[in-house]
Protein backbone atom coordinates (compact mmCIF):
# COMPACT_ATOMS: atom_id res chain seq x y z
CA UNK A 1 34.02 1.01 -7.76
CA UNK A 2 33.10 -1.47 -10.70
CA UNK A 3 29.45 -1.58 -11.33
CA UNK A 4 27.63 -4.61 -12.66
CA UNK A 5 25.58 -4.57 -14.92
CA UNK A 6 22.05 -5.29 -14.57
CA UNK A 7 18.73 -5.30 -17.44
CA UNK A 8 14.69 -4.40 -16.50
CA UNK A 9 12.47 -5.59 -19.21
CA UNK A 10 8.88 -4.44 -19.70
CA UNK A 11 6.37 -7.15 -20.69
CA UNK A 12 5.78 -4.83 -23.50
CA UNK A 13 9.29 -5.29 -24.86
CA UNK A 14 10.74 -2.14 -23.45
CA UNK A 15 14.36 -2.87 -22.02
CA UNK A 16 16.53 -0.65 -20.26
CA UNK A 17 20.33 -1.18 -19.39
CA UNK A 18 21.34 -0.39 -16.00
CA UNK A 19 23.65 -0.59 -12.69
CA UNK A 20 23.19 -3.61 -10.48
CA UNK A 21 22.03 -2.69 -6.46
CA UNK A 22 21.11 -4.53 -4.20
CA UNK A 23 21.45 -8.53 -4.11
CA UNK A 24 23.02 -9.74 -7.44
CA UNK A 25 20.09 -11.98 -9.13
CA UNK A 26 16.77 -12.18 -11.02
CA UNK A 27 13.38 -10.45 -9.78
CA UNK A 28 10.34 -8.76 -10.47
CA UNK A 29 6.86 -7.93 -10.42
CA UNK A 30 4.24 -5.52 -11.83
CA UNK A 31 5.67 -2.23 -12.46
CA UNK A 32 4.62 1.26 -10.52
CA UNK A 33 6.15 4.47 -9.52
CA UNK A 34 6.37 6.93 -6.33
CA UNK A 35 6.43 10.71 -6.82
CA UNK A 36 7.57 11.02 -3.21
CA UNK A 37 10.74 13.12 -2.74
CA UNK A 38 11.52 11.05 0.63
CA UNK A 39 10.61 8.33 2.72
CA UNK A 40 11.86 5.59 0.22
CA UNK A 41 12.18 2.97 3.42
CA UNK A 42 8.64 3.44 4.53
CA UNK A 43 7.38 2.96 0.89
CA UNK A 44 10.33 -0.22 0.30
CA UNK A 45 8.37 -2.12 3.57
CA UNK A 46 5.10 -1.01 3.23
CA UNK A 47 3.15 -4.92 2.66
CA UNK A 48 0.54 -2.99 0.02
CA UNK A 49 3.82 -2.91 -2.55
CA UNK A 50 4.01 -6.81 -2.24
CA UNK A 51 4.92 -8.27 -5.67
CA UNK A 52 5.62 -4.68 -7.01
CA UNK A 53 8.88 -3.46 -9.30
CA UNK A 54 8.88 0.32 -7.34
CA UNK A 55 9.96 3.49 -9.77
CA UNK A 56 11.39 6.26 -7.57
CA UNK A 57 10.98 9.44 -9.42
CA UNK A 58 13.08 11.43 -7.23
CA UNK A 59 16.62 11.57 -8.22
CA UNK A 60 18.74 10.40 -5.42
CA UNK A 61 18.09 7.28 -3.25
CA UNK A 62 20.04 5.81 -0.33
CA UNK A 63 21.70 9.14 0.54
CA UNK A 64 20.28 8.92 4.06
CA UNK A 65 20.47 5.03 4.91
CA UNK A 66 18.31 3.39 6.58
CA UNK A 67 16.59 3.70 10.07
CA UNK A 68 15.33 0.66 12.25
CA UNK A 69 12.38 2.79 13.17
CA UNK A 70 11.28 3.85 9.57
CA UNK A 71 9.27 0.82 8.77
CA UNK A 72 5.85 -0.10 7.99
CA UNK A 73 6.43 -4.11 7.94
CA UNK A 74 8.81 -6.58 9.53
CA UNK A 75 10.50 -6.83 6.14
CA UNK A 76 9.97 -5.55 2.78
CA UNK A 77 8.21 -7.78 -0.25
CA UNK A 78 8.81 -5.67 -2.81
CA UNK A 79 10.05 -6.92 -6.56
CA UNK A 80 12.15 -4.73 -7.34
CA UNK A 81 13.72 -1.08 -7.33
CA UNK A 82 14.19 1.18 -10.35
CA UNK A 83 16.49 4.47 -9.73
CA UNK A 84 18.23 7.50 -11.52
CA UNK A 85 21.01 8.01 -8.86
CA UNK A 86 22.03 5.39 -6.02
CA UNK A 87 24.34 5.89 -3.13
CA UNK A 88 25.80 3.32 -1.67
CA UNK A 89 27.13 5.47 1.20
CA UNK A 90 24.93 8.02 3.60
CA UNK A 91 24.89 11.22 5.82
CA UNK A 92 22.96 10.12 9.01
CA UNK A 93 24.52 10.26 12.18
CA UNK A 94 21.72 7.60 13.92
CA UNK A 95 21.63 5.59 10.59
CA UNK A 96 21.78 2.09 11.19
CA UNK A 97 23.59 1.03 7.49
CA UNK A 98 23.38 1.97 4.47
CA UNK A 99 20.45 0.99 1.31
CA UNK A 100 22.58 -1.00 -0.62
CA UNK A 101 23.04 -3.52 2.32
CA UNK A 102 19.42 -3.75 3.34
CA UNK A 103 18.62 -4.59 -0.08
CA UNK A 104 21.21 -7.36 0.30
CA UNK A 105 19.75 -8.46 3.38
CA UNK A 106 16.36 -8.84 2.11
CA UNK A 107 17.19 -10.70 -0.92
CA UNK A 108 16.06 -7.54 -3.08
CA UNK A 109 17.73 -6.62 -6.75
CA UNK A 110 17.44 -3.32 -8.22
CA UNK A 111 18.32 -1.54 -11.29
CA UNK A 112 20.16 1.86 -11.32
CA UNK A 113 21.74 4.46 -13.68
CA UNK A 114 18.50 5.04 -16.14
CA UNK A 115 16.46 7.45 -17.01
CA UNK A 116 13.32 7.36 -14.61
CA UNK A 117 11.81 10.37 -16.20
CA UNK A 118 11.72 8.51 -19.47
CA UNK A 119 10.28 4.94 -17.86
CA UNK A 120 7.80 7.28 -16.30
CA UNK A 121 6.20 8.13 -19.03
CA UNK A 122 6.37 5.41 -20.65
CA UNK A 123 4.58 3.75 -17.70
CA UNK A 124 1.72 6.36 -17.63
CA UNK A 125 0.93 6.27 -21.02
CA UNK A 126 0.87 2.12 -22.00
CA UNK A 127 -0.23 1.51 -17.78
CA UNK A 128 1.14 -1.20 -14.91
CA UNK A 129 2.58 -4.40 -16.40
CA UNK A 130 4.60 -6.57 -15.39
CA UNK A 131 8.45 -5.95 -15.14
CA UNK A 132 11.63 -8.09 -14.35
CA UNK A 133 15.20 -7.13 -13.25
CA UNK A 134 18.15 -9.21 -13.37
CA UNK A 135 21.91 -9.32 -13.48
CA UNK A 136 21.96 -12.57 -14.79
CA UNK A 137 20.87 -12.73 -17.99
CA UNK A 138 23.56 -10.44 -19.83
CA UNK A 139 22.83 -10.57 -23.38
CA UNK A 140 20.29 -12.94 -22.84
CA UNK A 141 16.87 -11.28 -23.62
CA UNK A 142 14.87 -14.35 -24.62
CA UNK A 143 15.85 -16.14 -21.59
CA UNK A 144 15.03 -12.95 -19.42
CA UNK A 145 11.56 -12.38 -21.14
CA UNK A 146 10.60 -16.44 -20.76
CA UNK A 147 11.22 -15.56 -16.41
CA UNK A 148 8.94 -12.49 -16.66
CA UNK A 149 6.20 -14.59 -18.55
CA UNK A 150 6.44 -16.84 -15.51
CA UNK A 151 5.20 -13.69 -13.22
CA UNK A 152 1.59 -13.85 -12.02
CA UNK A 153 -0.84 -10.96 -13.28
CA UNK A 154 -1.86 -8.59 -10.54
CA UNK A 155 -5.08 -8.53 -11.92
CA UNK A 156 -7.15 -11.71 -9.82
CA UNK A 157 -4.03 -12.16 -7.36
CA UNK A 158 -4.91 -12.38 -4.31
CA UNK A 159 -1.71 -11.42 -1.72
CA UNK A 160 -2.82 -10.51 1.96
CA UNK A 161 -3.42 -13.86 3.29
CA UNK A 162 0.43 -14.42 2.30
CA UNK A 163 1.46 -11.32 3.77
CA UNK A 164 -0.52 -10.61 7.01
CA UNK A 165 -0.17 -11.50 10.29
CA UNK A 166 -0.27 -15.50 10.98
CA UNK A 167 -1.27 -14.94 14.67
CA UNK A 168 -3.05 -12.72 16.30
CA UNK A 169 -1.26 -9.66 18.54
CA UNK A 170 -1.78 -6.58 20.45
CA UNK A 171 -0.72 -3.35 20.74
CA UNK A 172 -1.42 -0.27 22.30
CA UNK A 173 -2.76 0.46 26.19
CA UNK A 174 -4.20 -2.96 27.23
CA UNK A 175 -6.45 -0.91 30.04
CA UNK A 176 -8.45 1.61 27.28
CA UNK A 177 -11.99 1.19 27.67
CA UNK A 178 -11.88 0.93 23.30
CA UNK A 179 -11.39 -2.09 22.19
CA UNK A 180 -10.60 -2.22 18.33
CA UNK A 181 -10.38 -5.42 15.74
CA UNK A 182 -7.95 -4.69 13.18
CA UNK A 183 -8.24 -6.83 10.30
CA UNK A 184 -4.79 -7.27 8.77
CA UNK A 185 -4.45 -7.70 4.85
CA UNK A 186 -1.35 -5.79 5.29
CA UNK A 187 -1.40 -2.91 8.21
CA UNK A 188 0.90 -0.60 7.95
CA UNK A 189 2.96 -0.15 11.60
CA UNK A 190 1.94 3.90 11.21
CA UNK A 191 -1.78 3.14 11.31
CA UNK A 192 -1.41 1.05 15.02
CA UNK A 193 0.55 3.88 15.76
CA UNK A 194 -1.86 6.02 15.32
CA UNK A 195 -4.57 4.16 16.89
CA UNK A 196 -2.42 3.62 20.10
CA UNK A 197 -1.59 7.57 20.23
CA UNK A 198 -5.67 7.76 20.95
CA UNK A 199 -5.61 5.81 23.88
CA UNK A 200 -6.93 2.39 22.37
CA UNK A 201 -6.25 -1.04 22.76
CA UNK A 202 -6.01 -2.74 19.17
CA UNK A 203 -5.84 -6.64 18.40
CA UNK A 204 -4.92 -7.27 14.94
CA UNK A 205 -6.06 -10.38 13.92
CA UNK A 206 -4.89 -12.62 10.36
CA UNK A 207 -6.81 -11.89 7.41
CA UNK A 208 -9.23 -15.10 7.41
CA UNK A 209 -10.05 -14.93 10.57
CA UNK A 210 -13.91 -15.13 11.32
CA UNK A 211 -16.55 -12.84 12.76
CA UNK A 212 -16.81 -15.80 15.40
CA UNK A 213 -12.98 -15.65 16.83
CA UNK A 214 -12.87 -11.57 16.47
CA UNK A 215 -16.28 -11.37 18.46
CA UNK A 216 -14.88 -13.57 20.98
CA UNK A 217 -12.65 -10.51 21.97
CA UNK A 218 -15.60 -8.48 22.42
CA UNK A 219 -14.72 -5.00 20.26
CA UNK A 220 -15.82 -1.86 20.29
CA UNK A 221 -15.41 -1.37 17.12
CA UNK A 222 -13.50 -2.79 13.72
CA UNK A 223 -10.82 -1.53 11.73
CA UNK A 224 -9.93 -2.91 7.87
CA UNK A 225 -6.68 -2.45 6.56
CA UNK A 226 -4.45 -1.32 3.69
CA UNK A 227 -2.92 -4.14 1.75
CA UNK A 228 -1.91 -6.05 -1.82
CA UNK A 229 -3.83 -7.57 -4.57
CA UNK A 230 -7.18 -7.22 -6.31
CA UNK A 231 -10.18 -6.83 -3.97
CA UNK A 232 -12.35 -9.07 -6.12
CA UNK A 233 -10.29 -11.55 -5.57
CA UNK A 234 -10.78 -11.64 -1.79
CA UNK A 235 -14.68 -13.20 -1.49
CA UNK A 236 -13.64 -14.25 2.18
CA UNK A 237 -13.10 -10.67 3.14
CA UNK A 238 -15.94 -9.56 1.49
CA UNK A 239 -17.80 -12.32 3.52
CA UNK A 240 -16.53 -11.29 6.67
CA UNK A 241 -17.04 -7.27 6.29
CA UNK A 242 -20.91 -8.32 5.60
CA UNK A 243 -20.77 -10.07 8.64
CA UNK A 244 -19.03 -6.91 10.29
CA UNK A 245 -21.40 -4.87 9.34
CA UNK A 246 -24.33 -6.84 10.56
CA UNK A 247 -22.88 -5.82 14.22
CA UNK A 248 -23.66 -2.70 13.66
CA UNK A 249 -20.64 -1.38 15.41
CA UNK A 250 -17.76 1.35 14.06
CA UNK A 251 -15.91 0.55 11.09
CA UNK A 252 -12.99 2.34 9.12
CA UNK A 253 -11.49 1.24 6.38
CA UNK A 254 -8.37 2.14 4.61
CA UNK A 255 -6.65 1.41 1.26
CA UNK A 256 -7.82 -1.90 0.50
CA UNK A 257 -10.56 -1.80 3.54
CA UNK A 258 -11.65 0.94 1.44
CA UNK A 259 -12.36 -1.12 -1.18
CA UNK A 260 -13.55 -4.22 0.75
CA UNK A 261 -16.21 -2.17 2.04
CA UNK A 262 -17.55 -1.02 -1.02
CA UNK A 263 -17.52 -4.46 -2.49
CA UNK A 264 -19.40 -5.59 0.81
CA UNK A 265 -22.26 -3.37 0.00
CA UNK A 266 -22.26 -4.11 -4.01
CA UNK A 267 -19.96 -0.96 -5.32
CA UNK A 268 -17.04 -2.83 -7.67
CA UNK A 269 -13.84 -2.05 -8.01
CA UNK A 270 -11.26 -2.24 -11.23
CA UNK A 271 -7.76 -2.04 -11.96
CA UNK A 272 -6.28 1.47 -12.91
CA UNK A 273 -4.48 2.46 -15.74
CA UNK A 274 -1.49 3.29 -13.32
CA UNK A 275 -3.02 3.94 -9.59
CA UNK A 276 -2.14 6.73 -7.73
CA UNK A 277 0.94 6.67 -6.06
CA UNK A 278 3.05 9.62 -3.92
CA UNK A 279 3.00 11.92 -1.05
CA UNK A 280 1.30 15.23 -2.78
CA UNK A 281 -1.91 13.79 -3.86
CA UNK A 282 -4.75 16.54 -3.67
CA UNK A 283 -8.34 15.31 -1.99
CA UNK A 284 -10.94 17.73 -1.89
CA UNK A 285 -13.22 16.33 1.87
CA UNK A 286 -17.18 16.89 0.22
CA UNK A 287 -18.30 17.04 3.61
CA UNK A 288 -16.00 20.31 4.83
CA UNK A 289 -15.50 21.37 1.71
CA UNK A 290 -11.43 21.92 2.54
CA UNK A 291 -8.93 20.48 0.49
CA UNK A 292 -6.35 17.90 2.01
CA UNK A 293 -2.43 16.75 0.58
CA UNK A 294 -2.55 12.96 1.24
CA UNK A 295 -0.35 9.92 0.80
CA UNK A 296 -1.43 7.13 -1.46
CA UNK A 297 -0.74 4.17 -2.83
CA UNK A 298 -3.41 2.20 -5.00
CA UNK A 299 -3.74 0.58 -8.33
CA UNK A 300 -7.46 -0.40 -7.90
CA UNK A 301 -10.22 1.85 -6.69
CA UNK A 302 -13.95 1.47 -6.76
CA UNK A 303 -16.24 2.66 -9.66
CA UNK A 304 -17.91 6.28 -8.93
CA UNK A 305 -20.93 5.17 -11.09
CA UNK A 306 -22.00 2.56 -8.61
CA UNK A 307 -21.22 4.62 -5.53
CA UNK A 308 -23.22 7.22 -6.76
CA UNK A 309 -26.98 4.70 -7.50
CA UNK A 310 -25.78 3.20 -4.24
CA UNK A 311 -29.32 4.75 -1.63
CA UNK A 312 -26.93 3.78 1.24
CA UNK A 313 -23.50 5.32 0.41
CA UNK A 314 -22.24 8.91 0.13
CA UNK A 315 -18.88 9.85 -1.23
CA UNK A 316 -17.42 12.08 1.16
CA UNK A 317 -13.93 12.85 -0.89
CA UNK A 318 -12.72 12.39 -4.22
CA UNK A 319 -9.23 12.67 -5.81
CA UNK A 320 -9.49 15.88 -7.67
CA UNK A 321 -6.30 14.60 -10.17
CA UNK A 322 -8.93 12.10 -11.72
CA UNK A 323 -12.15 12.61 -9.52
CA UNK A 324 -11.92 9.09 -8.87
CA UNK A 325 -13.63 8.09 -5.25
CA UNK A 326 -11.22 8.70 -2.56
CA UNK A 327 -13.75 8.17 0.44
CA UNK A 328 -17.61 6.79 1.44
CA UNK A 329 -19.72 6.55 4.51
CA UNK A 330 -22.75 4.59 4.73
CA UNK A 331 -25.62 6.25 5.90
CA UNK A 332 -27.51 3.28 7.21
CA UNK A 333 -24.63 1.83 9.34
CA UNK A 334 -21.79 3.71 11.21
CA UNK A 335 -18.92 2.68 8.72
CA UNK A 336 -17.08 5.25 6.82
CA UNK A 337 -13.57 4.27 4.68
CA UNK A 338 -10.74 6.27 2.54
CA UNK A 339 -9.03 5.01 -0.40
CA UNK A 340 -5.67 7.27 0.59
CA UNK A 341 -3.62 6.99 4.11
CA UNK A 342 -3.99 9.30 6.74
CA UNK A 343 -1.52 7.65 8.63
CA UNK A 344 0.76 9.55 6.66
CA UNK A 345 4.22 7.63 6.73
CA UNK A 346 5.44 9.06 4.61
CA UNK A 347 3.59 12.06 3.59
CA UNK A 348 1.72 14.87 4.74
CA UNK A 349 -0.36 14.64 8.45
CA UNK A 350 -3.82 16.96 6.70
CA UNK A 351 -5.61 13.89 6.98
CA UNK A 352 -5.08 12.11 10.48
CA UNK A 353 -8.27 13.66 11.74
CA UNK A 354 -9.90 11.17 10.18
CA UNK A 355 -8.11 8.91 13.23
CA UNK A 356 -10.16 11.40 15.31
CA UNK A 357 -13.21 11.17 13.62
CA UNK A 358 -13.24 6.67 14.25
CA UNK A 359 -12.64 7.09 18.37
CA UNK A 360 -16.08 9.97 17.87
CA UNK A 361 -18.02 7.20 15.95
CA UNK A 362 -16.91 4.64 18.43
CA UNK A 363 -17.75 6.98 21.45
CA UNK A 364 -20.99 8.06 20.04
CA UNK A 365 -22.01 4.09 19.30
């Protein structure tokens, strides 16, 4: 097989020379990578990559195809792939195609046939920036770098209202006694799964929906999901978890809910030099005192100095790569949130208790 050729550029300059996968064209976004050694489809559709050019550290991608059930979205929004070794062709006997076409499908170019290891750490050491692939612009460097100077800054972008639900939906057993709002800036399939597995009935409504419409419903409790984008830039979600938590019923948050919730009760958040993200991220629980293997995927988080002078918030886990705030609970409302993913897909399951511990709040309340 001929390959094409294909170019990523940095917005610092770097360029690397590549194969062409996926659909032949021009696209990009700001730059991250996955330490997870599988799972690539879950991570390619999960909505909190929207606008991202996704690093695969793991050598080999495609090799098992892809699987209608392995999704986390109706349809990925990534910018981008970057991979070491791509195969067009799989070993699955209930595969339903293979990588390469999906990526055709979904209107997605990649870059393959460079060395990860290298952009890596290049990545961790000069942080997330922008990035652009193309297999256009052969040769062309000045006309490649003037389309990644047209890319938006993640910093102040605000995505979930472009990538959540537009109407609201159900899901899970429609006779439960628990009622749960989800919030959607981006849920992940795995987390209604999750939910639904404990016997709830969930309605997940758009992001900018009000208090007003999701009271209507008459919850039990409220969930706030994982999604794109900076947190600051989201004052209508901030709004409406104030509002939330003026109810006085259950709330978890995940992810981004994480960080919506801090920012509801004052705690800020900032961009990271390259977020955490990967399937073998170590958590220490302050509460238990165990030690948990969790999935991630952030590049914001909230800042431990205000959590700690905050009289109504305790941090019940921290990442123990960076000791960076990985979960809170306030003590003057029953609302508790974790910056990683429990729901695990992909990764490790050492942390879906914490699915557990939302039905106890909501039984107890």
């Amino acid at each position: 097989m001929i390959k094409k050729k294909a170019t990523l550029l940095l917005a610092d300059g770097t360029v690397f020379h590549g194969s062409l996968i996926g659909n032949p064209g021009t696209n990009g976004g700001e730059i991250c990578f996955n330490t997870g050694m599988t799972g690539y489809q879950e991570i390619y559709t999960d909505p909190s990559y929207t606008g991202q050019v996704i690093v695969t550290t793991t050598s080999h991608i495609g090799n098992y195809g892809v699987h209608h059930e392995e999704v986390e979205s109706d349809h990925p929004t990534i910018g981008g792939i970057v991979v070491n070794s791509f195969s067009e062709t799989y070993s699955r006997l209930d595969g339903d195609g293979s990588l390469q076409d999906y990526l055709v499908k979904y209107k997605i170019t990649g870059i393959a046939d460079i060395d990860t290891r290298k952009l890596v750490r290049h990545i961790r050491s000069q942080g997330a920036m922008n990035a652009i692939i193309s297999s256009e612009y052969e040769g062309d460097l000045e006309g490649l770098k003037a389309e990644l100077d047209k890319l938006p800054d993640m910093n102040g972008l605000e995505l979930s209202s472009k990538v959540c639900t537009q109407e609201p939906y159900f899901f899970g057993d429609e006779d439960s006694p628990i009622r749960i709002a989800c919030l959607d800036f981006g849920i992940k399939k795995n987390i209604l799964r999750n939910l639904a597995a404990r016997g709830v009935y969930c309605k997940v409504f758009p992001a900018k929906t009000s208090l007003e419409e999701m009271e209507s419903w008459a919850p039990n409790a409220y969930f706030l999901s994982n999604g794109p984008g900076d947190p600051a830039a989201m004052d209508y979600a901030v709004d409406t978890v104030k509002e939330i938590l003026e109810t006085d019923k259950p709330v978890f948050g995940i992810c981004l809910g994480h960080q919506l919730l801090a920012e509801a009760v004052g705690i800020s958040t900032f961009k990271m030099h390259h977020g955490h993200r990967g399937i073998n991220h170590p958590i220490k629980n302050l509460v238990t005192g165990k030690s948990e293997i969790t999935s991630q995927n952030h590049g914001f988080n909230i800042v431990r100095e205000d959590t700690e002078k905050h009289p109504d918030v305790e941090i019940t886990h921290v990442h123990l790569n960076d000791n960076t705030v990985a979960g809170i609970k306030l003590t003057n409302k029953p609302a508790f949130s974790v910056q990683y993913h429990p729901e695990s897909s992909p990764g490790p399951h050492d942390s879906r208790y914490l699915f557990d511990d939302f039905i106890d709040l909501i039984n107890k309340n």
